[in-house]
PDB file of N, CA and C in Angstrom:
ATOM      1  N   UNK A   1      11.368 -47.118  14.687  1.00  0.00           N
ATOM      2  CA  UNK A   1      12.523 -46.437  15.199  1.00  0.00           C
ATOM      3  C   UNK A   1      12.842 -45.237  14.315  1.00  0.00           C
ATOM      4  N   UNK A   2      13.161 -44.364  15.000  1.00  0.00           N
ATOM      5  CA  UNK A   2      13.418 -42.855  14.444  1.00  0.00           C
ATOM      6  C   UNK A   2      14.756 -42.902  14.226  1.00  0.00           C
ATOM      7  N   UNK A   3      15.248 -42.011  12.861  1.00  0.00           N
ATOM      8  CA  UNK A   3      16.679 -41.866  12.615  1.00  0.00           C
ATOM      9  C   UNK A   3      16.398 -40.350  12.619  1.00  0.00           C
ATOM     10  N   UNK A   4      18.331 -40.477  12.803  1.00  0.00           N
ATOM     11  CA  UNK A   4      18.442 -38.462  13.233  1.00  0.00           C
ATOM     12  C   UNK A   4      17.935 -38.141  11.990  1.00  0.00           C
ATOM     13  N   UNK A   5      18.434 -38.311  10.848  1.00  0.00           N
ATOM     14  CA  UNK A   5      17.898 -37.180   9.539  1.00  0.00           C
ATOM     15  C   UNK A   5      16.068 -36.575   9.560  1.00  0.00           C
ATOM     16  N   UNK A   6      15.304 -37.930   9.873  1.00  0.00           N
ATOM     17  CA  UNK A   6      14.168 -37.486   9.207  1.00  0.00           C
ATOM     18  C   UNK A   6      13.266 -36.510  10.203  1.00  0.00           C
ATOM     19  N   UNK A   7      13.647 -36.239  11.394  1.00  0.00           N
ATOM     20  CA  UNK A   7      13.141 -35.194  12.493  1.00  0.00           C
ATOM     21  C   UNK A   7      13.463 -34.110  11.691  1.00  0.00           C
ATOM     22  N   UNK A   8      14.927 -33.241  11.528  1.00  0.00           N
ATOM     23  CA  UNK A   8      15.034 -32.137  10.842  1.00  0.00           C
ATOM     24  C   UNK A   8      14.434 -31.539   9.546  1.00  0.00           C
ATOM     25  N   UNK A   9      14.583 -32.821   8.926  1.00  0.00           N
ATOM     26  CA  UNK A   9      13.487 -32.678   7.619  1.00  0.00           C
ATOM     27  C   UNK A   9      12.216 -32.323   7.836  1.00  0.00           C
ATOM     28  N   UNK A  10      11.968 -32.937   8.565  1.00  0.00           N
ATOM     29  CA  UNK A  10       9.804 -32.864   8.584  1.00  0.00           C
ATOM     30  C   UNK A  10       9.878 -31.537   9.542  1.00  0.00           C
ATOM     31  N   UNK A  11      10.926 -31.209  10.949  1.00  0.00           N
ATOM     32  CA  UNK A  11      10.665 -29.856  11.188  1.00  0.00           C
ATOM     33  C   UNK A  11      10.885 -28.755  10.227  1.00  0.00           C
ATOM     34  N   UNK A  12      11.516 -29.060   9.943  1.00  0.00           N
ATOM     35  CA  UNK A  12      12.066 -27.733   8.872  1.00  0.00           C
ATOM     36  C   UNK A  12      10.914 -27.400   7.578  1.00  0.00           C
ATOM     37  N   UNK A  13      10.005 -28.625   7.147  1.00  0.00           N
ATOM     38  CA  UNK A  13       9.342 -28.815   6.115  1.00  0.00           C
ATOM     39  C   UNK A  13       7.766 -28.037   6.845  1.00  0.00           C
ATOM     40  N   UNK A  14       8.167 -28.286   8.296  1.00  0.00           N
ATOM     41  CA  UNK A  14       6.413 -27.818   8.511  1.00  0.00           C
ATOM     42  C   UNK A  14       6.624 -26.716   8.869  1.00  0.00           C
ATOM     43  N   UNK A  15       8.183 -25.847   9.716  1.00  0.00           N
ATOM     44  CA  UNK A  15       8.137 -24.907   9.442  1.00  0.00           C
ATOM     45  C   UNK A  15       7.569 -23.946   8.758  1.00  0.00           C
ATOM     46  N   UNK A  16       8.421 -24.438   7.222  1.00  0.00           N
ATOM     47  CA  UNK A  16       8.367 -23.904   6.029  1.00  0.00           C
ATOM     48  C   UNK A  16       7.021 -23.517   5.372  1.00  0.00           C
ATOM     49  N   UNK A  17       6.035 -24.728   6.114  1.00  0.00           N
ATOM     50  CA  UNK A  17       4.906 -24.664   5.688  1.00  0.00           C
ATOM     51  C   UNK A  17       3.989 -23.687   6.767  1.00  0.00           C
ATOM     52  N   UNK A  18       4.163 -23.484   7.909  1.00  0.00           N
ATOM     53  CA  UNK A  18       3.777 -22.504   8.605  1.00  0.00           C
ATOM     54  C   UNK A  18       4.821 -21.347   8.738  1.00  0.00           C
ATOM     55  N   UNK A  19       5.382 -21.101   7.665  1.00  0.00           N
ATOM     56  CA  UNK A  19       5.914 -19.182   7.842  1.00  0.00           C
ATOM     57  C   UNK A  19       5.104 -18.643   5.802  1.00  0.00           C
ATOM     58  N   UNK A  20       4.946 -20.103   5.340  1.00  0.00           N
ATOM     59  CA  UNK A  20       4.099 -19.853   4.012  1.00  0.00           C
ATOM     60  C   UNK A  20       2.988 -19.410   4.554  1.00  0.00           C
ATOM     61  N   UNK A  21       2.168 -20.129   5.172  1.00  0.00           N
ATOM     62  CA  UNK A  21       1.060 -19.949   5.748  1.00  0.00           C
ATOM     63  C   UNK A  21       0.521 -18.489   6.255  1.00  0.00           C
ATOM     64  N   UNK A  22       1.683 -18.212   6.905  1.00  0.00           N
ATOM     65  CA  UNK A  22       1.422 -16.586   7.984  1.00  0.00           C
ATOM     66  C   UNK A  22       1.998 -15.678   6.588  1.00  0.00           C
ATOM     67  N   UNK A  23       2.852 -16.252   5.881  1.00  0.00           N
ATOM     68  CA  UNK A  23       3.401 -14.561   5.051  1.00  0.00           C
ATOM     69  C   UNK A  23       1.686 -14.374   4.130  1.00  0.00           C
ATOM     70  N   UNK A  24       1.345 -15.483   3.624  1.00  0.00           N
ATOM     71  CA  UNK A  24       0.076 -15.675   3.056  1.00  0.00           C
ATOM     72  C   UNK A  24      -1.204 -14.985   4.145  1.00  0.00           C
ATOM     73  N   UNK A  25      -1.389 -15.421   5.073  1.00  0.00           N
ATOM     74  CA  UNK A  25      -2.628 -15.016   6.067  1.00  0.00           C
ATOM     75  C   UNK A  25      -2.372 -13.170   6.250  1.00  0.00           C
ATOM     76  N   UNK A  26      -0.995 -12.606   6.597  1.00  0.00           N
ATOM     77  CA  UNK A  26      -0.956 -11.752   6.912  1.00  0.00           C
ATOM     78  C   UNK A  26      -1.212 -10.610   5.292  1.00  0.00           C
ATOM     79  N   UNK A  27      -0.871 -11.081   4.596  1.00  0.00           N
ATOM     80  CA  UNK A  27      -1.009 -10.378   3.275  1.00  0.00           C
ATOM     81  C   UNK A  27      -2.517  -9.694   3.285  1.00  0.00           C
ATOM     82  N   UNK A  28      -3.200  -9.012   3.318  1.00  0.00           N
ATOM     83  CA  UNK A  28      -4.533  -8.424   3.530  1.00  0.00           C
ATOM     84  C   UNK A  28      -4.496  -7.327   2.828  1.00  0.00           C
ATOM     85  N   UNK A  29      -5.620  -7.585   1.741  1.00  0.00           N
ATOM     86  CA  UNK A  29      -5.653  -6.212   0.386  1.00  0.00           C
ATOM     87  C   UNK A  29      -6.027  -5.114   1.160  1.00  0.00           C
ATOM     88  N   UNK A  30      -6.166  -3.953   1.749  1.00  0.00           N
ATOM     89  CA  UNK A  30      -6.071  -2.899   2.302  1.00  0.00           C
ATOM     90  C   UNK A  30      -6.820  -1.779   1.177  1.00  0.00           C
ATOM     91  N   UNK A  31      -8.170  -1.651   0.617  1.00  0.00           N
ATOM     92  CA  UNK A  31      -8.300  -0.428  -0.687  1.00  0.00           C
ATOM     93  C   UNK A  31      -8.586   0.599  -0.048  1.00  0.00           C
ATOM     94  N   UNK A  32      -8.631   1.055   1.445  1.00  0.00           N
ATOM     95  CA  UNK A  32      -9.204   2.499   2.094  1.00  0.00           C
ATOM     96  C   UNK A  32      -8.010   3.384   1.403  1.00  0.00           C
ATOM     97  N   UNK A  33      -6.739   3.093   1.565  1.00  0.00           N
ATOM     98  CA  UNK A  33      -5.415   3.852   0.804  1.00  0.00           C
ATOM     99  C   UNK A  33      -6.187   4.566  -0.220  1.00  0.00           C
ATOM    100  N   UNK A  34      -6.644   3.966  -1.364  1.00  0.00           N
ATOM    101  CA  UNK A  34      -7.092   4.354  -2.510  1.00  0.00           C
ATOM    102  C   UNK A  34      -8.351   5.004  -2.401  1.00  0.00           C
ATOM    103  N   UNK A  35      -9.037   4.824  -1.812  1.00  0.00           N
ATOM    104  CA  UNK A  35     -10.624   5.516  -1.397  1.00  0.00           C
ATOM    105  C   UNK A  35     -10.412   6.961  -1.436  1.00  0.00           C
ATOM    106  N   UNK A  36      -9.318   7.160  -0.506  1.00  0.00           N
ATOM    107  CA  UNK A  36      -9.185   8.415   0.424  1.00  0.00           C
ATOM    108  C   UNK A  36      -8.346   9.646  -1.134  1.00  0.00           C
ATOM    109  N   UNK A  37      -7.563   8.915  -2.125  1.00  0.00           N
ATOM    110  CA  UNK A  37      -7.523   9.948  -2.964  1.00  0.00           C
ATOM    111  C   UNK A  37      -7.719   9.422  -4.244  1.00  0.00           C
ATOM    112  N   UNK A  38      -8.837  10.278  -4.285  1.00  0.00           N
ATOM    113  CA  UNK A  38      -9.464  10.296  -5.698  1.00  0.00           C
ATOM    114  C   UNK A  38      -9.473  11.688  -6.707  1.00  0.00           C
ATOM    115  N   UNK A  39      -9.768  11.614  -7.535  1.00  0.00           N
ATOM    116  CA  UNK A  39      -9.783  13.249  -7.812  1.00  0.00           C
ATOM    117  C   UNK A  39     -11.339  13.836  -7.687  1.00  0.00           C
ATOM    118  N   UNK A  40     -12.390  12.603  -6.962  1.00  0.00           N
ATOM    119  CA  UNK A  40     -13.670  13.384  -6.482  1.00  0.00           C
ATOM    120  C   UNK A  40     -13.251  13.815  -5.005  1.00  0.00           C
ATOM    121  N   UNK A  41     -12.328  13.028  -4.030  1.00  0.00           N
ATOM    122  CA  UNK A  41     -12.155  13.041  -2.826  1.00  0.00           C
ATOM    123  C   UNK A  41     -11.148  13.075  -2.141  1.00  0.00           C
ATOM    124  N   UNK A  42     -10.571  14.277  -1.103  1.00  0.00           N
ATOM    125  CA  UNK A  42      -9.438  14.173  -0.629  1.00  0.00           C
ATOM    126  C   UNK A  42      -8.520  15.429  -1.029  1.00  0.00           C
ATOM    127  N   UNK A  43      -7.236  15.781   0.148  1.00  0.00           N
ATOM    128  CA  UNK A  43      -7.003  17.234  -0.046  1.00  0.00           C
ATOM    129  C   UNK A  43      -5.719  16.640   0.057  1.00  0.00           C
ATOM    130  N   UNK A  44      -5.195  17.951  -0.329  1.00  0.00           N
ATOM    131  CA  UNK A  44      -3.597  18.325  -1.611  1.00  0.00           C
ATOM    132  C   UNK A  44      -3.332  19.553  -0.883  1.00  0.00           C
ATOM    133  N   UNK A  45      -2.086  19.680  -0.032  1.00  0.00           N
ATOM    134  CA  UNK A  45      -1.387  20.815   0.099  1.00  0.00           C
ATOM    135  C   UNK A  45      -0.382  21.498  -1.331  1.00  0.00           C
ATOM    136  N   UNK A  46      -0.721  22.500  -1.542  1.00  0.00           N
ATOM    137  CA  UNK A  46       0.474  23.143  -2.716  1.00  0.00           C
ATOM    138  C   UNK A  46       1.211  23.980  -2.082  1.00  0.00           C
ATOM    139  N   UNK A  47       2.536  23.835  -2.186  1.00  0.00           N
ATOM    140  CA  UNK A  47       3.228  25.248  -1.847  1.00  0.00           C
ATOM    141  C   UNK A  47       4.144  25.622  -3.237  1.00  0.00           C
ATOM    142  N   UNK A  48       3.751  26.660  -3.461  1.00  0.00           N
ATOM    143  CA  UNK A  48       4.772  27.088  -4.660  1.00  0.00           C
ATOM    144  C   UNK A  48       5.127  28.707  -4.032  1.00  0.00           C
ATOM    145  N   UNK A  49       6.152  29.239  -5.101  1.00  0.00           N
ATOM    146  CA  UNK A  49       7.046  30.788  -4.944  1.00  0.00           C
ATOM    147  C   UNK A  49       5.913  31.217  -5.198  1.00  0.00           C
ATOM    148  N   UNK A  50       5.741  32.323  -4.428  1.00  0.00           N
ATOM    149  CA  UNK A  50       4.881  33.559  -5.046  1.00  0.00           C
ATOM    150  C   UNK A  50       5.215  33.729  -6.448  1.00  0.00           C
ATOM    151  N   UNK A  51       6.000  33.693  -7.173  1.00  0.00           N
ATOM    152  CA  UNK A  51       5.631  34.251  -8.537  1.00  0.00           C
ATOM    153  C   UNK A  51       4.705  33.228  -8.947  1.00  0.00           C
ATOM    154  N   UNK A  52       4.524  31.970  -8.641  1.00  0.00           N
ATOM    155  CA  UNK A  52       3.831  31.217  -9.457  1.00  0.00           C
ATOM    156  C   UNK A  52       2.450  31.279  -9.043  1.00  0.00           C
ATOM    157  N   UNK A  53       2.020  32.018  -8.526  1.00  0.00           N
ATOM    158  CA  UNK A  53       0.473  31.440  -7.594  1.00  0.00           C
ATOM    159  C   UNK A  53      -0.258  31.994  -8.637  1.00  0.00           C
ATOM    160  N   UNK A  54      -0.671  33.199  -9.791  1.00  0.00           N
ATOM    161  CA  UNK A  54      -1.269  33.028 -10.876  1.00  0.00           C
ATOM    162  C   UNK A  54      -1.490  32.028 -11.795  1.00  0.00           C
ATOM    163  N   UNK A  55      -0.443  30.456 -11.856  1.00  0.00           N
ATOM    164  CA  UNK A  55      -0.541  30.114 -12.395  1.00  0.00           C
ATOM    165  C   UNK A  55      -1.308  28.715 -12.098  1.00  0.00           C
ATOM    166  N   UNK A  56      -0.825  28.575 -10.854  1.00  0.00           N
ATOM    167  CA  UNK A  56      -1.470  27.686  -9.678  1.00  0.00           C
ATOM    168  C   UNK A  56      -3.048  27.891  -9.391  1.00  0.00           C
ATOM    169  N   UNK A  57      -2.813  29.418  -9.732  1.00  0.00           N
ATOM    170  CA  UNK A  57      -4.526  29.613  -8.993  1.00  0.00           C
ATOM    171  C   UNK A  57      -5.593  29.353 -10.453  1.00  0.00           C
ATOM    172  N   UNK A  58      -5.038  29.452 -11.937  1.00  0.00           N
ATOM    173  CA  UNK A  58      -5.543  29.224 -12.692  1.00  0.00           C
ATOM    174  C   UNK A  58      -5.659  27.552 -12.883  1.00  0.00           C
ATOM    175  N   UNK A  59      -4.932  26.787 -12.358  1.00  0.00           N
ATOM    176  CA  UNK A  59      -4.709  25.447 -12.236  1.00  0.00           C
ATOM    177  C   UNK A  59      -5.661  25.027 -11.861  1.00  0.00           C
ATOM    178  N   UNK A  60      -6.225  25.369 -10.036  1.00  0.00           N
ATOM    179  CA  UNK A  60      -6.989  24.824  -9.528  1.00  0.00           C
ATOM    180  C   UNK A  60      -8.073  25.687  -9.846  1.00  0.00           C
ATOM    181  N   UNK A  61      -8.337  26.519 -10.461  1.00  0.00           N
ATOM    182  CA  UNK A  61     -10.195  26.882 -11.020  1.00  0.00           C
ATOM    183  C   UNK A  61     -10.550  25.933 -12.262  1.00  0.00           C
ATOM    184  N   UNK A  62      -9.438  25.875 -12.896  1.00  0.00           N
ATOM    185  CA  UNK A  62      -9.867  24.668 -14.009  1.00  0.00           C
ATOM    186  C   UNK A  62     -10.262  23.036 -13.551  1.00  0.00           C
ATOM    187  N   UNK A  63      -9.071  22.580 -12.670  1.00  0.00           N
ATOM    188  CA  UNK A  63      -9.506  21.658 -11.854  1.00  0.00           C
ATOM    189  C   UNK A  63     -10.920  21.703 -11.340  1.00  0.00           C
ATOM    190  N   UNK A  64     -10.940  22.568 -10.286  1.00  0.00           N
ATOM    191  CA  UNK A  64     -12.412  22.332  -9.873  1.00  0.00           C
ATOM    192  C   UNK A  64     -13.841  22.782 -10.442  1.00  0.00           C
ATOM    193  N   UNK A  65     -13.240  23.405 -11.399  1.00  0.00           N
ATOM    194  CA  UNK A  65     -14.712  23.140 -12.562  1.00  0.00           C
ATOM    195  C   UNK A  65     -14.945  21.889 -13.532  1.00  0.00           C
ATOM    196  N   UNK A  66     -13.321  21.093 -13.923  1.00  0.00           N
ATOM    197  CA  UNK A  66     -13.722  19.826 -14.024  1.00  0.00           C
ATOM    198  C   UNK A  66     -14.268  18.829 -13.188  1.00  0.00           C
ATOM    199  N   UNK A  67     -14.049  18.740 -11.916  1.00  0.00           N
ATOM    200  CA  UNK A  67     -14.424  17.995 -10.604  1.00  0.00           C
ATOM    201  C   UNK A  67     -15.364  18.487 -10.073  1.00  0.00           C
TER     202      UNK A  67
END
């Protein structure tokens, strides 16, 4: 014979154990994010003031002679 308490318990417990389950299953390491910028791979908009673009443009020739 079943008493009221122990139904809520065991639903609530397997619940608990299937929303662990899915937050766990759905969690999926994703590394394309990171692939896509590297400093071998992947593009960078700059916008700066015109006064600065001498300094910008010396930026990225150094950059891409390190890379």
């Amino acid at each position: 014979m079943r008493t009221g308490k122990k139904l809520p318990v065991r639903f609530f417990k397997n619940l608990l154990i299937f929303a662990a389950i899915s937050i766990v299953a759905g969690c999926k390491n994703n590394d394309t994010r990171t692939d896509l910028d590297s400093p071998e791979r992947g593009t960078i908009h700059i916008s700066v003031d015109e006064s600065f673009k001498p300094i910008i443009d010396s930026q990225i020739q150094v950059f891409e002679a390190l890379y």
